[in-house]
Protein backbone atom coordinates (compact mmCIF):
# COMPACT_ATOMS: atom_id res chain seq x y z
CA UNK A 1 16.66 5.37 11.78
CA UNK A 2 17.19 4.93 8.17
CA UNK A 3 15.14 7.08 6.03
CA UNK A 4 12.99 5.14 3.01
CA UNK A 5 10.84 6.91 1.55
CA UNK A 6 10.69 10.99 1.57
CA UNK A 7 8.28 13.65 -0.05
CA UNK A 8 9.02 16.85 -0.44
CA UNK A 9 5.81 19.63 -1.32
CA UNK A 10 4.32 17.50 -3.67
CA UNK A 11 1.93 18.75 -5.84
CA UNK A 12 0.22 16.52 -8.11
CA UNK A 13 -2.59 17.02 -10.51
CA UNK A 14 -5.28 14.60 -12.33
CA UNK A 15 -6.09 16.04 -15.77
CA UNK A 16 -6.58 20.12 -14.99
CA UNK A 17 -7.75 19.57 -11.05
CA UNK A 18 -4.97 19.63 -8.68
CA UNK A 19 -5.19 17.19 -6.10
CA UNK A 20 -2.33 16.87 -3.76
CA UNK A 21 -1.23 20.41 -2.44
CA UNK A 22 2.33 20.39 -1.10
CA UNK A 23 2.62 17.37 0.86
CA UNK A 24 5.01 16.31 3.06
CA UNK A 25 6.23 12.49 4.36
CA UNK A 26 8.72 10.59 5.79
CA UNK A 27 8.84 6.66 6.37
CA UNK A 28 11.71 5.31 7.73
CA UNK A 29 12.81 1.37 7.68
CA UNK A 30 10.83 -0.26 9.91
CA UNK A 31 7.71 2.07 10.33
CA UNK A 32 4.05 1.51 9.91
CA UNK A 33 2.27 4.73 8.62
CA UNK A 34 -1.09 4.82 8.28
CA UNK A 35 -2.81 7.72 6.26
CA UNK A 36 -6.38 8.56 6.94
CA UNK A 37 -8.97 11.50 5.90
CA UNK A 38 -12.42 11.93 4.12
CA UNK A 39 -13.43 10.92 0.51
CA UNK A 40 -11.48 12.99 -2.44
CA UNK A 41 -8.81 14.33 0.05
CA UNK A 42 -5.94 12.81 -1.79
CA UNK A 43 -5.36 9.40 -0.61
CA UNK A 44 -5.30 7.02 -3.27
CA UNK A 45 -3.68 9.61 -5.42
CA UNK A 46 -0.51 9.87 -3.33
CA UNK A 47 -0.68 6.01 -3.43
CA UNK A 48 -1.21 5.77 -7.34
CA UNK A 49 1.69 8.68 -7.33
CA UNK A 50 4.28 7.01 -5.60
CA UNK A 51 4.04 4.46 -8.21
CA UNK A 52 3.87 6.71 -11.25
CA UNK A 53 0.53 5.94 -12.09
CA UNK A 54 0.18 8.07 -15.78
CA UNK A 55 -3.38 9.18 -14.55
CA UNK A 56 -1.31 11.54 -12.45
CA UNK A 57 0.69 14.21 -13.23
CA UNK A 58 3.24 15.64 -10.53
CA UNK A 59 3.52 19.40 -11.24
CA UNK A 60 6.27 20.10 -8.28
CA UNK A 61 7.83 18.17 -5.72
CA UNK A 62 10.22 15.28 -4.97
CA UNK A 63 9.68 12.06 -4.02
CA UNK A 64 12.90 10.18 -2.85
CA UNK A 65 13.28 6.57 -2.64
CA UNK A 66 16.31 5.17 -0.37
CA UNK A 67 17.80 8.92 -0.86
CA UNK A 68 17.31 8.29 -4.44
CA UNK A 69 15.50 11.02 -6.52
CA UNK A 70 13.00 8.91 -8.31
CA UNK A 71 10.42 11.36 -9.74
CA UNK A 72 11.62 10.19 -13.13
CA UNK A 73 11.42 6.54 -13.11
CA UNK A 74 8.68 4.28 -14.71
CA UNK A 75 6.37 2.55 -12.38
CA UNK A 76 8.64 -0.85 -13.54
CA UNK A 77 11.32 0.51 -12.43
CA UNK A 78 9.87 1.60 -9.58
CA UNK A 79 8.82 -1.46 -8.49
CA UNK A 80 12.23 -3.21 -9.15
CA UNK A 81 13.46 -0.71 -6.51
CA UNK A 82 11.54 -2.20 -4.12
CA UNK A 83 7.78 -0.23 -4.00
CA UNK A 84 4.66 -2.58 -3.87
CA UNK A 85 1.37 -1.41 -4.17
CA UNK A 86 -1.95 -3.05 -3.36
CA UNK A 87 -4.74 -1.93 -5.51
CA UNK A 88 -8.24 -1.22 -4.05
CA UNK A 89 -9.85 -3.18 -6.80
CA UNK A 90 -7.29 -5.66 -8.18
CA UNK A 91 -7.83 -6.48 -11.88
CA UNK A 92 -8.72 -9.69 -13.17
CA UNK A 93 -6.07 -11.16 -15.46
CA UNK A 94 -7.65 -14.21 -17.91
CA UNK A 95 -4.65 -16.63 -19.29
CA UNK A 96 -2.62 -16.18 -16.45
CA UNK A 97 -1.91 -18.01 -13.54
CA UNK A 98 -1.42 -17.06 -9.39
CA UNK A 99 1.41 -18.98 -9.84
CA UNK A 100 3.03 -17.57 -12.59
CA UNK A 101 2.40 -14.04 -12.12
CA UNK A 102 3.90 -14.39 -9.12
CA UNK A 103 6.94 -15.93 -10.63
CA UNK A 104 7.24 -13.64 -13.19
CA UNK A 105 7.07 -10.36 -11.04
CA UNK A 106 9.57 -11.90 -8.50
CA UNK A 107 11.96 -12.67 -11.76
CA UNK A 108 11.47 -9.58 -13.03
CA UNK A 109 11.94 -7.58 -9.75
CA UNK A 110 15.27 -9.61 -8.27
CA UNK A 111 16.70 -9.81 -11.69
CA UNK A 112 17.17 -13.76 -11.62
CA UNK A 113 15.38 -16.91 -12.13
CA UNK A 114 13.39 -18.64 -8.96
CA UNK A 115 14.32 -22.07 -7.77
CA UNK A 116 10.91 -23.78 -9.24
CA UNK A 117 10.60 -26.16 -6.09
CA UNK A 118 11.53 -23.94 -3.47
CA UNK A 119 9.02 -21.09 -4.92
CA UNK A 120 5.92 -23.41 -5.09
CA UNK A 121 6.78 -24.66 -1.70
CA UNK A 122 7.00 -21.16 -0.28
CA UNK A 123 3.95 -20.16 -2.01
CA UNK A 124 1.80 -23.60 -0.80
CA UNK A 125 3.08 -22.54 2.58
CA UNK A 126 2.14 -18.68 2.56
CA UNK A 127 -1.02 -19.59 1.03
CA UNK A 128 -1.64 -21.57 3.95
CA UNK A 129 -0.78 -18.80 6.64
CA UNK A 130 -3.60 -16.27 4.72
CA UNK A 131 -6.16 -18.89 4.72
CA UNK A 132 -5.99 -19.29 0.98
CA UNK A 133 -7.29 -22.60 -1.07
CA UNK A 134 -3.63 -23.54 -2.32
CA UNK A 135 -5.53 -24.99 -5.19
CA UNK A 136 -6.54 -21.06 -6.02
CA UNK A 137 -2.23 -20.75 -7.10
CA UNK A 138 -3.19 -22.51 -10.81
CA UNK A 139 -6.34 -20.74 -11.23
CA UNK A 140 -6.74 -17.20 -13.24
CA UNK A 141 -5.59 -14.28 -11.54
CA UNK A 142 -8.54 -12.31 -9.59
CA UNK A 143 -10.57 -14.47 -12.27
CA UNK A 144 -14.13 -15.51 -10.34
CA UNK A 145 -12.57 -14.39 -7.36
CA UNK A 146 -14.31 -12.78 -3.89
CA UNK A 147 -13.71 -9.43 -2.97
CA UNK A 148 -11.99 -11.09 0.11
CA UNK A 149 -9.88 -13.80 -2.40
CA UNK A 150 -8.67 -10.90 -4.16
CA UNK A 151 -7.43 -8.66 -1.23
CA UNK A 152 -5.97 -11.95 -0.03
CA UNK A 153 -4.07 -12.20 -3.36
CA UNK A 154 -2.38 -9.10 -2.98
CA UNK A 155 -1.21 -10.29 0.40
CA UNK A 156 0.01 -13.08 -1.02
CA UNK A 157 1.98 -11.22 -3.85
CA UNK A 158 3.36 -8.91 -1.22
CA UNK A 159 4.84 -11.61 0.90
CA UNK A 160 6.13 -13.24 -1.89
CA UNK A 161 7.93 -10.30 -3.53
CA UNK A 162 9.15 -9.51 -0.34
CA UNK A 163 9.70 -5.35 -1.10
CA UNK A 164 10.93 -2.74 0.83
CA UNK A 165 7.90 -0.56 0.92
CA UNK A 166 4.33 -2.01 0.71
CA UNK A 167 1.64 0.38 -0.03
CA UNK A 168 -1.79 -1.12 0.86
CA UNK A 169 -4.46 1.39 -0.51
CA UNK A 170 -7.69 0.37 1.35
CA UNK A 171 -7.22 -3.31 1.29
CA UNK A 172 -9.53 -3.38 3.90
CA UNK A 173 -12.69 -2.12 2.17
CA UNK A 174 -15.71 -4.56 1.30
CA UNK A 175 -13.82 -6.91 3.93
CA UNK A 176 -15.58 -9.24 6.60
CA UNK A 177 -13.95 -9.40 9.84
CA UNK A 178 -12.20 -12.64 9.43
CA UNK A 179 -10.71 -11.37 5.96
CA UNK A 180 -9.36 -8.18 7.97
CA UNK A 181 -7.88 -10.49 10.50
CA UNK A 182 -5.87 -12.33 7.69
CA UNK A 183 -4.83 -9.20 5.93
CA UNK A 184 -3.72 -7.72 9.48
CA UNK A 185 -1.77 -11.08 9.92
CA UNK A 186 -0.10 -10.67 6.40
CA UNK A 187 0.78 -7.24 7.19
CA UNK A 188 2.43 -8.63 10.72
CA UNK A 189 4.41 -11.36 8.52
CA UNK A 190 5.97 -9.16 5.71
CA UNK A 191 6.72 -5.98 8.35
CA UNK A 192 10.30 -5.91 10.09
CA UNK A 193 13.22 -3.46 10.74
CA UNK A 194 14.52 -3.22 6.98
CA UNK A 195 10.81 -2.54 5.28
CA UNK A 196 7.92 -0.20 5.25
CA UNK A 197 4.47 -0.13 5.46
CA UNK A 198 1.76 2.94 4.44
CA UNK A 199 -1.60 1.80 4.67
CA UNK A 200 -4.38 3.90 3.56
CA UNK A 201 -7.72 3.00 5.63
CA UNK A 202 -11.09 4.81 5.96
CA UNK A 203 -11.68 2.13 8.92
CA UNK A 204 -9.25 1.27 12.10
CA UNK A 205 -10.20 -2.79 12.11
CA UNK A 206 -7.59 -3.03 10.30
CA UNK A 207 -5.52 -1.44 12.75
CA UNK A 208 -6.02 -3.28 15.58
CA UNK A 209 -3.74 -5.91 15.13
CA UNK A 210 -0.53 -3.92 14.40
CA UNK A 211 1.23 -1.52 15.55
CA UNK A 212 1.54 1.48 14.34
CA UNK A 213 3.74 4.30 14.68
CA UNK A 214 1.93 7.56 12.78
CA UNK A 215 -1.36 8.35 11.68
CA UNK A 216 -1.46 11.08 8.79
CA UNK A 217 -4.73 13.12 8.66
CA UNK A 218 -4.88 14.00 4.87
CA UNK A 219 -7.60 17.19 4.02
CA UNK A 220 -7.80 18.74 0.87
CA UNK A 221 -4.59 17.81 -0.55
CA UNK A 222 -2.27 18.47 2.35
CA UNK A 223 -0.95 16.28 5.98
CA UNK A 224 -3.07 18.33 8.32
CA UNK A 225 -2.14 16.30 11.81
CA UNK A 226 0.33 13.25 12.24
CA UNK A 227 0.11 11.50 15.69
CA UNK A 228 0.65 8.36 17.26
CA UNK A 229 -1.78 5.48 17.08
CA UNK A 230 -4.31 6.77 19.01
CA UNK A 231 -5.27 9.54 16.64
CA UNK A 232 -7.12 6.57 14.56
CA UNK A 233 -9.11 5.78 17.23
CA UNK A 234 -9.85 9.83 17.61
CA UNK A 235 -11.07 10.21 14.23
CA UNK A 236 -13.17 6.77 14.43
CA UNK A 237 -15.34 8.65 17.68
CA UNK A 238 -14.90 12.20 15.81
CA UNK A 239 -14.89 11.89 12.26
CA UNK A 240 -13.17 14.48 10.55
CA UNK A 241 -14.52 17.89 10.74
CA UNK A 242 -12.96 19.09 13.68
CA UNK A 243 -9.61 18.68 11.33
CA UNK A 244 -11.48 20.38 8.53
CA UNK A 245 -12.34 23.37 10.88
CA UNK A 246 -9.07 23.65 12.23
CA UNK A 247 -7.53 23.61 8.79
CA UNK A 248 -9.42 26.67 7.96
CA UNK A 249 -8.74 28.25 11.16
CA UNK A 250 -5.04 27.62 11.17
């Protein structure tokens, strides 16, 4: 299998406190990774790191992007490379259409101008498939939007951007059933052999409809476990002391 994204003992620190520990993973093309693990473990920050989020500072470590060294590109360039990343709470952007955000992060990521008809017509259509109000495409982005409309959006954005990794940092939370569903279904429609998926969950609904090849246990800064799918379904019955107990054992 080709390898897509690899860290190497990353260490990573937000203002003095460090936060990730020396942690180690690999996604290769065509994998679904899920990371899981208690509140303040890490998650979101190896999320926000990936991306070069400035609130982050990596202190050691590599992160390697199609066998690229990438620790010292912008988050831009990052995301012209092919990284996506859905935020937990998306920000509302007055002035600024679906539509044309859209357009202009697809421009700016393939490096040439859309087709006009062929993009609105692929956008209608996607809308469609996630149960979105096409009318929703000339409206504000995230502007007087659900929870649910929001986490939708991203979905949208993904599939329309079409990247070689998608990061989906708890794009579940705050979700209804039904809203899981369509965000599962999303997930199912981007995901084939050439891309990757990391999805960081507290909950395994969102789970259910996919498959998924490794579950990470994250404690205190550090991949503690990785398993197959079942090890979701372990910590859903369990919770996660037993891994916090056997971390300080081991």
């Amino acid at each position: 299998m080709e390898n897509l994204l690899k860290i190497k003992d990353l260490h990573v620190n937000a203002g003095e406190k460090e936060i990730l520990k020396g942690l180690n993973l690999q996604i290769n093309k065509g994998e679904v990774h899920v990371i899981m693990g208690p509140n303040g473990a890490g998650k979101s920050t190896l999320a926000n790191v990936i991306l070069n989020n400035p609130e982050y500072t990596r202190t050691e470590g590599d992160i390697i992007f199609e066998n690229e060294n990438i620790n010292d590109l912008r988050t831009d360039e990052r995301a012209k490379k092919g990284i996506f990343m859905s935020f937990q709470s998306p920000e509302e952007i007055p002035g600024i259409s679906v539509q044309n955000f859209i357009k202009s992060a697809k421009v700016a990521k393939d490096e040439k101008p859309v087709r006009i008809f062929e993009f609105k017509k692929n956008l209608e259509q996607t809308m469609k498939d996630l149960n979105m109000n096409v009318e929703y495409s000339n409206r504000d982005l995230n502007v007087g939007f659900s929870g649910g409309e929001k986490k939708k959006n991203e979905i949208l954005q993904m599939l329309m951007l079409e990247p070689k990794l998608a990061i989906l940092d708890e794009t579940d939370s705050g979700l209804d059933v039904d809203a899981i569903k369509t965000v599962s279904k999303g997930i199912n429609m981007y995901h084939n052999e050439n891309n990757g998926v990391l999805i960081i969950t507290h909950g395994t609904k969102i789970l259910e409809n996919l498959h998924v090849d490794y579950v990470h246990i994250l404690v205190n800064g550090k991949i503690i476990k990785t398993a197959d799918g079942s090890l979701a379904q372990e910590i859903e019955k369990q919770g996660y002391e037993a891994y916090r107990e056997e971390k300080a054992n081991g």
